[in-house]
N, C-alpha and C. Protein backbone atom coordinates (compact mmCIF):
# COMPACT_ATOMS: atom_id res chain seq x y z
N UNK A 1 -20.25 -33.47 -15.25
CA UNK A 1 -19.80 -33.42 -16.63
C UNK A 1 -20.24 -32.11 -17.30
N UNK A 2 -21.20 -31.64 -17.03
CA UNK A 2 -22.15 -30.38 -17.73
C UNK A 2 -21.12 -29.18 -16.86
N UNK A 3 -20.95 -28.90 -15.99
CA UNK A 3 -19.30 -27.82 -15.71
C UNK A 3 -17.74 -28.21 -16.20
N UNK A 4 -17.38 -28.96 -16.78
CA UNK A 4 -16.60 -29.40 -17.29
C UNK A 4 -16.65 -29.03 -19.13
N UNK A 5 -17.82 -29.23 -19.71
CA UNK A 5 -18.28 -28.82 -20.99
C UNK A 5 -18.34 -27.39 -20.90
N UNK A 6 -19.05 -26.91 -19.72
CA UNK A 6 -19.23 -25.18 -19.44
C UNK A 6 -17.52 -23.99 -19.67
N UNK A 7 -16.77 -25.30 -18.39
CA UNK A 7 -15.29 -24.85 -18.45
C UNK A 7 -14.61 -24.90 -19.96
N UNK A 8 -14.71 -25.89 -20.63
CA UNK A 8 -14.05 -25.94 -21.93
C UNK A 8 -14.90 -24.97 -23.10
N UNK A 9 -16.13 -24.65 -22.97
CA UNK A 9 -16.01 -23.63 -23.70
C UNK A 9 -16.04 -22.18 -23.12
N UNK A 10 -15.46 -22.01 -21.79
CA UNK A 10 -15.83 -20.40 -21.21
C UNK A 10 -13.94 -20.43 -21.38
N UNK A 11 -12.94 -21.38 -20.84
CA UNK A 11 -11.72 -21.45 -21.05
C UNK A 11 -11.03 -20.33 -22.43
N UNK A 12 -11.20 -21.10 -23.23
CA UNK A 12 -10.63 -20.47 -24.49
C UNK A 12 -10.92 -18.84 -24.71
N UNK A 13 -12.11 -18.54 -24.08
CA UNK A 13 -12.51 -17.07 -24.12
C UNK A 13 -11.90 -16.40 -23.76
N UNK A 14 -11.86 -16.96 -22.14
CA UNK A 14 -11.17 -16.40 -21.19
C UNK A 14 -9.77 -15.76 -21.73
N UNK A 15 -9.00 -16.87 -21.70
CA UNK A 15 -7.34 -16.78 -22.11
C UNK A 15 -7.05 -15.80 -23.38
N UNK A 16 -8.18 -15.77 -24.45
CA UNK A 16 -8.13 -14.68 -25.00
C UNK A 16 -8.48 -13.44 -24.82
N UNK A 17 -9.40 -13.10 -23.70
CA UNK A 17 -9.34 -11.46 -23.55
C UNK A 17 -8.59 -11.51 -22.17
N UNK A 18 -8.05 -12.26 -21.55
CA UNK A 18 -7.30 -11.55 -20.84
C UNK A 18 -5.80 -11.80 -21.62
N UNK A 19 -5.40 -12.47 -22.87
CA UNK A 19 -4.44 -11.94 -23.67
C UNK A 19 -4.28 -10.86 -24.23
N UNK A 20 -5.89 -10.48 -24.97
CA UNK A 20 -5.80 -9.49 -25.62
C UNK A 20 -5.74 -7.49 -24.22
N UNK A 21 -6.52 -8.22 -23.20
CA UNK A 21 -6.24 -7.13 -22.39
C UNK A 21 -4.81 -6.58 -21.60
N UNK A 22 -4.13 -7.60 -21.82
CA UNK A 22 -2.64 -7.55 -21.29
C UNK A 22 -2.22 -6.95 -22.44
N UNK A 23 -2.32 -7.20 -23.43
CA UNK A 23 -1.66 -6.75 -24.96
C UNK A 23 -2.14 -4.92 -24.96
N UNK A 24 -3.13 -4.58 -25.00
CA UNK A 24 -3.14 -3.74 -24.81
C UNK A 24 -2.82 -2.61 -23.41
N UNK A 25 -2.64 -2.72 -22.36
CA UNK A 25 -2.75 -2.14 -21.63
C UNK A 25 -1.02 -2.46 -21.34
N UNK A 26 -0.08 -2.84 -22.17
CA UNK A 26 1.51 -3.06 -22.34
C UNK A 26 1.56 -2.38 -23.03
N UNK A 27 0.88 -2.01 -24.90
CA UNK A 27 1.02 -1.20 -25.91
C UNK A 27 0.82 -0.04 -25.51
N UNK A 28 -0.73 0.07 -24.40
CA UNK A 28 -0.63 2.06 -24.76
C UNK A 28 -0.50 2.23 -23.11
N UNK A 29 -0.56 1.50 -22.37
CA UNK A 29 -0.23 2.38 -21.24
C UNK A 29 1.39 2.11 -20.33
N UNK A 30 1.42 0.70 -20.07
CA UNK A 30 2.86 0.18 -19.64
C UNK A 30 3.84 1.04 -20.14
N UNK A 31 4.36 0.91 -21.34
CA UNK A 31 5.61 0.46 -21.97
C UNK A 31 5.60 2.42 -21.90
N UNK A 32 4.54 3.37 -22.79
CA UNK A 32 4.48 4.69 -22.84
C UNK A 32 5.17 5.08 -21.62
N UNK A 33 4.10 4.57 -20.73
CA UNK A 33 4.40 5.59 -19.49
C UNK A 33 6.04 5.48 -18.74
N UNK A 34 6.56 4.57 -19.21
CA UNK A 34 8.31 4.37 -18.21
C UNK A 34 9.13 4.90 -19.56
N UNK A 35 8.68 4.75 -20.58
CA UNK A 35 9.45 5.60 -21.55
C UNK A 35 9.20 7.15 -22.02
N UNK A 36 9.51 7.48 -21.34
CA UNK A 36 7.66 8.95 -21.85
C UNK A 36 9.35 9.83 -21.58
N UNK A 37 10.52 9.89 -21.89
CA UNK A 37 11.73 11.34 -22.29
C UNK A 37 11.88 11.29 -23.59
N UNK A 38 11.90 11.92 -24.29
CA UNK A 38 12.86 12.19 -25.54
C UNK A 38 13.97 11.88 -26.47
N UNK A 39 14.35 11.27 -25.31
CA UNK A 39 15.75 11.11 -26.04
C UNK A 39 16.27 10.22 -27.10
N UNK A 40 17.01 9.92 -27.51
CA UNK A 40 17.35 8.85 -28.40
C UNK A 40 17.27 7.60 -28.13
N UNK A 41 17.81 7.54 -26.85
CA UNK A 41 18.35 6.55 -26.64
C UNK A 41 17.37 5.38 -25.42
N UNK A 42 16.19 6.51 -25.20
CA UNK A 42 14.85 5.99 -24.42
C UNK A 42 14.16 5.67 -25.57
N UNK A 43 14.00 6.35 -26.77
CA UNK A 43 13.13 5.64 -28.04
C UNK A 43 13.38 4.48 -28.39
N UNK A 44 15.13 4.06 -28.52
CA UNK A 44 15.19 2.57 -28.86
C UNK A 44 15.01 1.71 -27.87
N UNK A 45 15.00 2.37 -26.13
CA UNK A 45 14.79 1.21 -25.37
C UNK A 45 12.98 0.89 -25.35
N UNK A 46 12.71 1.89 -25.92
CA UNK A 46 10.93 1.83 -25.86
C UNK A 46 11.01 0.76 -27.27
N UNK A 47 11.11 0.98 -27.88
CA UNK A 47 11.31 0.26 -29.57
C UNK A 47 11.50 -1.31 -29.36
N UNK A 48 12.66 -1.35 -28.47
CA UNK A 48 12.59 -2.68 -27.69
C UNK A 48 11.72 -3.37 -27.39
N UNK A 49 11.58 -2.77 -26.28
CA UNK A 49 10.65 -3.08 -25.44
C UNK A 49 8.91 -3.74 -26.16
N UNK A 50 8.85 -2.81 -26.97
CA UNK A 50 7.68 -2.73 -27.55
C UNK A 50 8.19 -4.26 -28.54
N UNK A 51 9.08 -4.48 -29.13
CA UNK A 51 9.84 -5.75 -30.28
C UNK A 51 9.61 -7.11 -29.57
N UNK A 52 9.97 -7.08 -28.46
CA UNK A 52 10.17 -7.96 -27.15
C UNK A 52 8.99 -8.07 -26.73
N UNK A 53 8.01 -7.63 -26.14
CA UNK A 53 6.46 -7.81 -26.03
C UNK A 53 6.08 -8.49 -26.93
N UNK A 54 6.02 -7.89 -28.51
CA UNK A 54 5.52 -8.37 -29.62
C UNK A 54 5.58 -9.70 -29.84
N UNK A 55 6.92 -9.61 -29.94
CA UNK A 55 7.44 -11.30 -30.48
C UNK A 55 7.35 -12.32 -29.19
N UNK A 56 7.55 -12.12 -27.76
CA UNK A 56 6.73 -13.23 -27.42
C UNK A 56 5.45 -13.60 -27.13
N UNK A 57 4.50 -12.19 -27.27
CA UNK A 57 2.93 -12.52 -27.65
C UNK A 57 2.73 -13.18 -28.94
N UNK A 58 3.49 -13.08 -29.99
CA UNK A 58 3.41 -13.73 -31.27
C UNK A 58 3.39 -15.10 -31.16
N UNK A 59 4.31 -15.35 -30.37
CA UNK A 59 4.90 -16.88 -29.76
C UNK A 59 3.65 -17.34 -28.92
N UNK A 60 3.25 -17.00 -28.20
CA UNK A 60 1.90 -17.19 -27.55
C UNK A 60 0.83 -17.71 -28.43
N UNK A 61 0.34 -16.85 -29.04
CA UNK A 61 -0.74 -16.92 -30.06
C UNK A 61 -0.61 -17.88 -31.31
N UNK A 62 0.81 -17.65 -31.74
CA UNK A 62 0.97 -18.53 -32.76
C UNK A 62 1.16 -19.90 -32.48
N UNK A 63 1.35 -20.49 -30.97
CA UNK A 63 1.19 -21.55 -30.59
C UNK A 63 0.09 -21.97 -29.89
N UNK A 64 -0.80 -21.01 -29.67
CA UNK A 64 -2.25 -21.48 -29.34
C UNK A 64 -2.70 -21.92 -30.06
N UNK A 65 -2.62 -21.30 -31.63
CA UNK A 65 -3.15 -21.74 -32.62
C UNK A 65 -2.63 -22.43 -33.42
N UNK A 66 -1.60 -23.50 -33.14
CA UNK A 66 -1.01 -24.53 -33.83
C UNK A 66 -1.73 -25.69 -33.07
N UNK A 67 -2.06 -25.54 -31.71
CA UNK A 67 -2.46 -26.66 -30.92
C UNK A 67 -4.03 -26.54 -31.80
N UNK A 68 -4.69 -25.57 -31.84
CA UNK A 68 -5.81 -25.92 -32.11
C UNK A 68 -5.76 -26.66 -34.05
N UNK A 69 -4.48 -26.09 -34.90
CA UNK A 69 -4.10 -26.27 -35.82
C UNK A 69 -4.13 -28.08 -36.37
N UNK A 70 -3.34 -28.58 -34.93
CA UNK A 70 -2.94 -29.75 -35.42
C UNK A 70 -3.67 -30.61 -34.18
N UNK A 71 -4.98 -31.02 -34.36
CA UNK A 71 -5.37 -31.84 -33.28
C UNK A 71 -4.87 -33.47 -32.64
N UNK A 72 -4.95 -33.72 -31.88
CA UNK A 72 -4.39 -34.89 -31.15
C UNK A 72 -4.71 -35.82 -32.27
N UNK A 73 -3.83 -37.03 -32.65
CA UNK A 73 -4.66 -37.99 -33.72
C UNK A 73 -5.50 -38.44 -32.81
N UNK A 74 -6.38 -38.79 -33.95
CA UNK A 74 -7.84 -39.21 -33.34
C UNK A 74 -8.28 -41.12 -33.84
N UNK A 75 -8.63 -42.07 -32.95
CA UNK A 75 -8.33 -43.20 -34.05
C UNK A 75 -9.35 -43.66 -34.38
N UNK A 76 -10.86 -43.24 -33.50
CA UNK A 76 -12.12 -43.04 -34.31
C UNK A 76 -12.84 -41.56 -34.36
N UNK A 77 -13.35 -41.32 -35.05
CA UNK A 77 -13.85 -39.65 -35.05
C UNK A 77 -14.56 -39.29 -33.90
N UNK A 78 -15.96 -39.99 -34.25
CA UNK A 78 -16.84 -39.78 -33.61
C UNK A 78 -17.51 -41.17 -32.81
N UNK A 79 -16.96 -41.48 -30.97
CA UNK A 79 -17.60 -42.69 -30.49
C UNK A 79 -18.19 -41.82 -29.26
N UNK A 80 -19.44 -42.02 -29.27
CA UNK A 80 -20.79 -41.21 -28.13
C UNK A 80 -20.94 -42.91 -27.21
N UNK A 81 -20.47 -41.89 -25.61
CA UNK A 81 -20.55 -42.75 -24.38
C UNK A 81 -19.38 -43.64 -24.00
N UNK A 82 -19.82 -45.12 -24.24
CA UNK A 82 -18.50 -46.03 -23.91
C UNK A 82 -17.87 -46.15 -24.76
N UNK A 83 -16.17 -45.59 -24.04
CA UNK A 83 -15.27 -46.51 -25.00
C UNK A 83 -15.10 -47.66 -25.59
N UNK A 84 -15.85 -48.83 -25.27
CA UNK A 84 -15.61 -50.17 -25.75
C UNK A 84 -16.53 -50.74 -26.81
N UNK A 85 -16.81 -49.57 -27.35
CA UNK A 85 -17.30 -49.83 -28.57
C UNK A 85 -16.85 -49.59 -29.68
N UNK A 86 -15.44 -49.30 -29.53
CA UNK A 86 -14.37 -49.44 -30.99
C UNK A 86 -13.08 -50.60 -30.69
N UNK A 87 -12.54 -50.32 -31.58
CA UNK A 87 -11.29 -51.17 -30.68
C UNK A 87 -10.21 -50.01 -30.24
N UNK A 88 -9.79 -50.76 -29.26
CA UNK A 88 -8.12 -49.82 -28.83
C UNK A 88 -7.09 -50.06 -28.89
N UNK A 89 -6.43 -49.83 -28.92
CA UNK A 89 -4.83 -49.72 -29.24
C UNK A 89 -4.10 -49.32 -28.22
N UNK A 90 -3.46 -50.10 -27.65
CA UNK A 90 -2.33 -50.13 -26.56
C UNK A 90 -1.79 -48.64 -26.32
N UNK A 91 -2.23 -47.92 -25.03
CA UNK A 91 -1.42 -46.77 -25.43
C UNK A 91 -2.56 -45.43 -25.68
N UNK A 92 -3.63 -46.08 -26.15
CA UNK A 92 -4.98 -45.08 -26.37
C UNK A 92 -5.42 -44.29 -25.07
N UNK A 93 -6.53 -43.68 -25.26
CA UNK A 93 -7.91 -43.44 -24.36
C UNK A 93 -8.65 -42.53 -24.79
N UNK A 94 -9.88 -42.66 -23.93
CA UNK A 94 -10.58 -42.35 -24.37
C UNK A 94 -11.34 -40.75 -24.00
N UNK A 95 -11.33 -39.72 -24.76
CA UNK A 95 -11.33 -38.29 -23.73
C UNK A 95 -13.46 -38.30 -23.82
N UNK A 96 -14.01 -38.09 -22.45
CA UNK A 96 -15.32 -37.67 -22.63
C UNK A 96 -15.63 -36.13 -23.07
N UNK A 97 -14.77 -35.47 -23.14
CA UNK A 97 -15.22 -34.05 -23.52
C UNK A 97 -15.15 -34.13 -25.17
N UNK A 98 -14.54 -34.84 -25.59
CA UNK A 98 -13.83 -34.60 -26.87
C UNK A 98 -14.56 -35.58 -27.55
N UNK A 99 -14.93 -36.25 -27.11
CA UNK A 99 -15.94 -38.04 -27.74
C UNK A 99 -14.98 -38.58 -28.53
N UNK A 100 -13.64 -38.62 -28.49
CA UNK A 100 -12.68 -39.15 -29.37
C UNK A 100 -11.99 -40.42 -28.80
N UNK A 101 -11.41 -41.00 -29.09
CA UNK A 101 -10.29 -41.85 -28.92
C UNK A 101 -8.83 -42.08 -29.25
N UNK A 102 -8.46 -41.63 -28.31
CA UNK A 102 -7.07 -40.66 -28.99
C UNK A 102 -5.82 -41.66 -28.72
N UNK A 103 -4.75 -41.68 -29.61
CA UNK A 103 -4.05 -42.30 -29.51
C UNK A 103 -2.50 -41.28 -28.70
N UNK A 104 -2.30 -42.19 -27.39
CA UNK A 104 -1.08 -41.27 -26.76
C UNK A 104 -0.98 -39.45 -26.18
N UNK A 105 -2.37 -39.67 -25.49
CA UNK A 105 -2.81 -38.62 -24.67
C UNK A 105 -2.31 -38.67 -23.90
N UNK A 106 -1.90 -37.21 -23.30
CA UNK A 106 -1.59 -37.14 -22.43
C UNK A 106 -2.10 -36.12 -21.15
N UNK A 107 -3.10 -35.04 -22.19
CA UNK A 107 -4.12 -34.68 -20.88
C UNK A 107 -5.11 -34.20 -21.68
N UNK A 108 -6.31 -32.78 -21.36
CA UNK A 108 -7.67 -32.39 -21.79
C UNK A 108 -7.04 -31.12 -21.13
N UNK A 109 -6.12 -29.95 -22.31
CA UNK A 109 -6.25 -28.42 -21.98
C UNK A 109 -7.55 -27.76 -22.10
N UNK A 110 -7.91 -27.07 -20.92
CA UNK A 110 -9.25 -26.40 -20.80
C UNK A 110 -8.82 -25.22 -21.63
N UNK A 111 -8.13 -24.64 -21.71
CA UNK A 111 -7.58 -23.51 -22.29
C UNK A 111 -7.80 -23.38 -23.82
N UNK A 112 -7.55 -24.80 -24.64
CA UNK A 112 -7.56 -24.84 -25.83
C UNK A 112 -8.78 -25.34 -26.38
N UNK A 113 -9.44 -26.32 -24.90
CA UNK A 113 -10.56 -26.81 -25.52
C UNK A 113 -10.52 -27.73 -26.37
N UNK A 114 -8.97 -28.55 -25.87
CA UNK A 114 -8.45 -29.92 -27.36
C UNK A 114 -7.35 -30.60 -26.04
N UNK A 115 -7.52 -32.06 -26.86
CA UNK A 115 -6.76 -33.16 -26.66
C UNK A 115 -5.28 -32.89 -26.89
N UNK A 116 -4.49 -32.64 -25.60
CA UNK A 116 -3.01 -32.85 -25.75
C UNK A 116 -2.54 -34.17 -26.04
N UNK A 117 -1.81 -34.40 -27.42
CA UNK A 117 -1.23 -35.64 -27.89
C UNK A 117 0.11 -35.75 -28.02
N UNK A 118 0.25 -36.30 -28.83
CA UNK A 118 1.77 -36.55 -29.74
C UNK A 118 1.62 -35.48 -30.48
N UNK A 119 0.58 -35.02 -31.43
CA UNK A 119 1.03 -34.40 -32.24
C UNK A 119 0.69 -32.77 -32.41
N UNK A 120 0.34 -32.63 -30.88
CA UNK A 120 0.68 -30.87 -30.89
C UNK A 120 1.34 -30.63 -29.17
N UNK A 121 1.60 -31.65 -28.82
CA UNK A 121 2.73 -31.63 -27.31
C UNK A 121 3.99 -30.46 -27.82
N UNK A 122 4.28 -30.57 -28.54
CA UNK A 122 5.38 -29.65 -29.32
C UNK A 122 4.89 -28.42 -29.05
N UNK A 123 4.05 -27.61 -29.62
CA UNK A 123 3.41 -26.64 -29.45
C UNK A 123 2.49 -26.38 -28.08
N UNK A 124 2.29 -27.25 -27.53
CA UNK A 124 1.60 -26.96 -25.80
C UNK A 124 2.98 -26.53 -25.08
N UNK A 125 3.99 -27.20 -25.09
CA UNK A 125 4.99 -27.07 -24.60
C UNK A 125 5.75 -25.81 -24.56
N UNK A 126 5.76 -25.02 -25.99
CA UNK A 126 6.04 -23.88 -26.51
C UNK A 126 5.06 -22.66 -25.86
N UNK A 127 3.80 -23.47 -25.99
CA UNK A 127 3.15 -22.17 -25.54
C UNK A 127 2.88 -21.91 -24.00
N UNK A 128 3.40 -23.08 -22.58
CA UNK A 128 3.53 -22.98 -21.96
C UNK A 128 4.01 -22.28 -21.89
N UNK A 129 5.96 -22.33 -22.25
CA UNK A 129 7.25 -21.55 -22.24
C UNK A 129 6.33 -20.09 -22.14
N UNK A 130 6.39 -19.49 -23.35
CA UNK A 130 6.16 -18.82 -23.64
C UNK A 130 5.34 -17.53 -22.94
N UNK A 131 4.01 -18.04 -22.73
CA UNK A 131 3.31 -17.40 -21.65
C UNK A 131 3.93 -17.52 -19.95
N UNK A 132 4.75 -18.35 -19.54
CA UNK A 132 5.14 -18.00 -18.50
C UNK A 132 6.28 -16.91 -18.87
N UNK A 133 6.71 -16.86 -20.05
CA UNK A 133 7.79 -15.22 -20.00
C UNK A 133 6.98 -14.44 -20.18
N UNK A 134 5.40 -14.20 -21.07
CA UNK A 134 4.82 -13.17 -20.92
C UNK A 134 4.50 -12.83 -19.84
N UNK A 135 4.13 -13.56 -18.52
CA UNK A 135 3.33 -13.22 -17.65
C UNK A 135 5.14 -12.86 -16.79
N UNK A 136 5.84 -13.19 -16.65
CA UNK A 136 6.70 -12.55 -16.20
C UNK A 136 7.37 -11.10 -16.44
N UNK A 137 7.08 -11.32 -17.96
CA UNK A 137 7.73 -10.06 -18.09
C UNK A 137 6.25 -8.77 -17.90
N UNK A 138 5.30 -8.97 -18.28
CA UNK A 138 4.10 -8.37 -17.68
C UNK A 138 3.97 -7.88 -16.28
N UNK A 139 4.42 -9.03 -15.37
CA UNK A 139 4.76 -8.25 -14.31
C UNK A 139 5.93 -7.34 -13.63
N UNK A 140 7.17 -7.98 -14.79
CA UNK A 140 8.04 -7.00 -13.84
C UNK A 140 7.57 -5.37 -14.60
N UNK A 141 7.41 -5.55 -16.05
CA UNK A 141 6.85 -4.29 -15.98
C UNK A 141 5.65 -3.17 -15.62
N UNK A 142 4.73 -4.38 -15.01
CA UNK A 142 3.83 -3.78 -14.05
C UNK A 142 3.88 -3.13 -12.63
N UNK A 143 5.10 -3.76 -12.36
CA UNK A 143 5.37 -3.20 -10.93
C UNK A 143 6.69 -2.27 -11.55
N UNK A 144 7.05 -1.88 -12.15
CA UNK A 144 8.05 -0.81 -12.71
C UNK A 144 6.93 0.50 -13.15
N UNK A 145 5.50 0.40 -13.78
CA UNK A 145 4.89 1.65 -13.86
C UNK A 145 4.26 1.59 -12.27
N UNK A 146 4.12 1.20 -11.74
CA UNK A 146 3.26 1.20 -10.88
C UNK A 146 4.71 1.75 -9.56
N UNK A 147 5.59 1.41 -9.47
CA UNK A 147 6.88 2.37 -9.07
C UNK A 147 6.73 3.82 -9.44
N UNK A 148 6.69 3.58 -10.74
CA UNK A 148 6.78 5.02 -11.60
C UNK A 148 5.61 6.11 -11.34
N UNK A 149 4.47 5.32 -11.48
CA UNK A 149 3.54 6.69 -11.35
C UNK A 149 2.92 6.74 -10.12
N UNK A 150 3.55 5.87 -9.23
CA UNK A 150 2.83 6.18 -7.38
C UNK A 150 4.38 5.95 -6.60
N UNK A 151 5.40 6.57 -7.24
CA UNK A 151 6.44 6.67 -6.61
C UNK A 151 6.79 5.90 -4.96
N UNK A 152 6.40 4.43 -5.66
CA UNK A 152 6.48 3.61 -4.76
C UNK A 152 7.88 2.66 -4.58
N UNK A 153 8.59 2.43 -3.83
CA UNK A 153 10.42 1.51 -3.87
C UNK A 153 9.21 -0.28 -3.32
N UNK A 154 9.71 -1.19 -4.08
CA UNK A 154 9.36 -2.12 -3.84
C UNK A 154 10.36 -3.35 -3.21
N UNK A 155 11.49 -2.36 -2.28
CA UNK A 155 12.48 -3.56 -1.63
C UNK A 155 11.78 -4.17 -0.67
N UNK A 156 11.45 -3.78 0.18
CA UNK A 156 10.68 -4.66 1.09
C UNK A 156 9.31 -5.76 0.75
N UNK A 157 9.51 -6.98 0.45
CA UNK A 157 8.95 -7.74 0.42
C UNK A 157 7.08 -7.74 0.54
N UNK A 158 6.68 -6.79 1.38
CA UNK A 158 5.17 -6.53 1.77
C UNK A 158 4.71 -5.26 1.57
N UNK A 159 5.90 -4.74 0.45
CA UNK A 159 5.15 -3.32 -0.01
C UNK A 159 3.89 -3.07 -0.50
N UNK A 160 3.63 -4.46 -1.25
CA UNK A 160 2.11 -4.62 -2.08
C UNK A 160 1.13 -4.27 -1.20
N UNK A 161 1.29 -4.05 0.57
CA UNK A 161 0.39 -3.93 1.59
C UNK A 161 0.04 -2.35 1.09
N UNK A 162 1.14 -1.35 1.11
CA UNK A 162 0.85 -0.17 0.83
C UNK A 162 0.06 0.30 -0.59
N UNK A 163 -0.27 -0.54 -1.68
CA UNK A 163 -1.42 0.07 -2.74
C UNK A 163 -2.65 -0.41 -1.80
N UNK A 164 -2.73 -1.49 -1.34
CA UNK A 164 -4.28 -1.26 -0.73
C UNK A 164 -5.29 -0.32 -1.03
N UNK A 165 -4.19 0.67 -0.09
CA UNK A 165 -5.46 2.06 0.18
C UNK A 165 -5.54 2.68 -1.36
N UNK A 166 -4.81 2.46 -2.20
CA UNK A 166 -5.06 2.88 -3.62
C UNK A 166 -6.26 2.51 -4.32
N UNK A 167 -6.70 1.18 -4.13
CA UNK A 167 -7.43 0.31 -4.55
C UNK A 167 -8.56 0.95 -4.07
């Protein structure tokens, strides 16, 4: 139980600096370096690019923080140890990290460090979405600078063998 308490509060940290380190290293080094001509018409695809990052990190964040916003209902506040010392309600349970009794759980995000319910499933859901397009689009444009400034072609399937020796 005591690594489980450890995980839920090292979780939430986590997910934020490696948000905030993806965020930056898309702002000044990614996105610069594959747009780095002059022209007009590379500024608005950088402008993009940069709009499109933004707004689904916004989406990210702003649904991390709705989950933490709107917590699972709770149907006693505070019950320490056994559940069967309140009453329950068909449909309940009882989370040990959270000492709550939650009505219509459905799991314990380490990430948020809160009770997924009814009433922020909406927003877990969203911010799933969401971060799986960041982390997608993070990578295709990671392997597009990483093309770019080690003039590497990534058709063959086991090219990733050849940064090795970079590393």
């Amino acid at each position: 139980m005591l690594r489980l308490r450890i995980l839920n509060a090292v979780a939430p940290s986590y997910f934020l600096g490696v948000s905030g380190t993806t965020m930056v290293l898309q702002l000044s080094l990614f996105i610069p370096t594959l747009f780095e001509a002059p022209a007009s018409q590379v500024l608005f695809s950088r402008a993009a690019h940069i709009c499109f990052f933004l707004y689904i990190s916004a989406n990210v964040l702003g649904n991390y923080f709705l989950i933490l916003w709107f917590p699972s209902e709770c149907l006693q506040s505070s019950i320490r140890g056994c559940p069967e010392g309140g009453e329950r309600q068909p449909g309940s349970h009882f989370c040990k990290l959270c000492s709550k009794l939650i009505l219509r759980r459905d799991h314990h995000c380490f990430f948020t460090a809160n009770c997924i319910g009814d009433r922020n499933m909406r927003y877990f859901l969203m911010f799933g979405l969401y971060t799986s397009l960041v982390c997608l689009y993070s990578l295709v444009l990671g392997v597009a600078y990483l093309s770019v400034e080690y003039q590497l072609s990534f058709h063959n399937p086991l090219t990733f063998l050849t940064l090795l020796p970079l590393s």
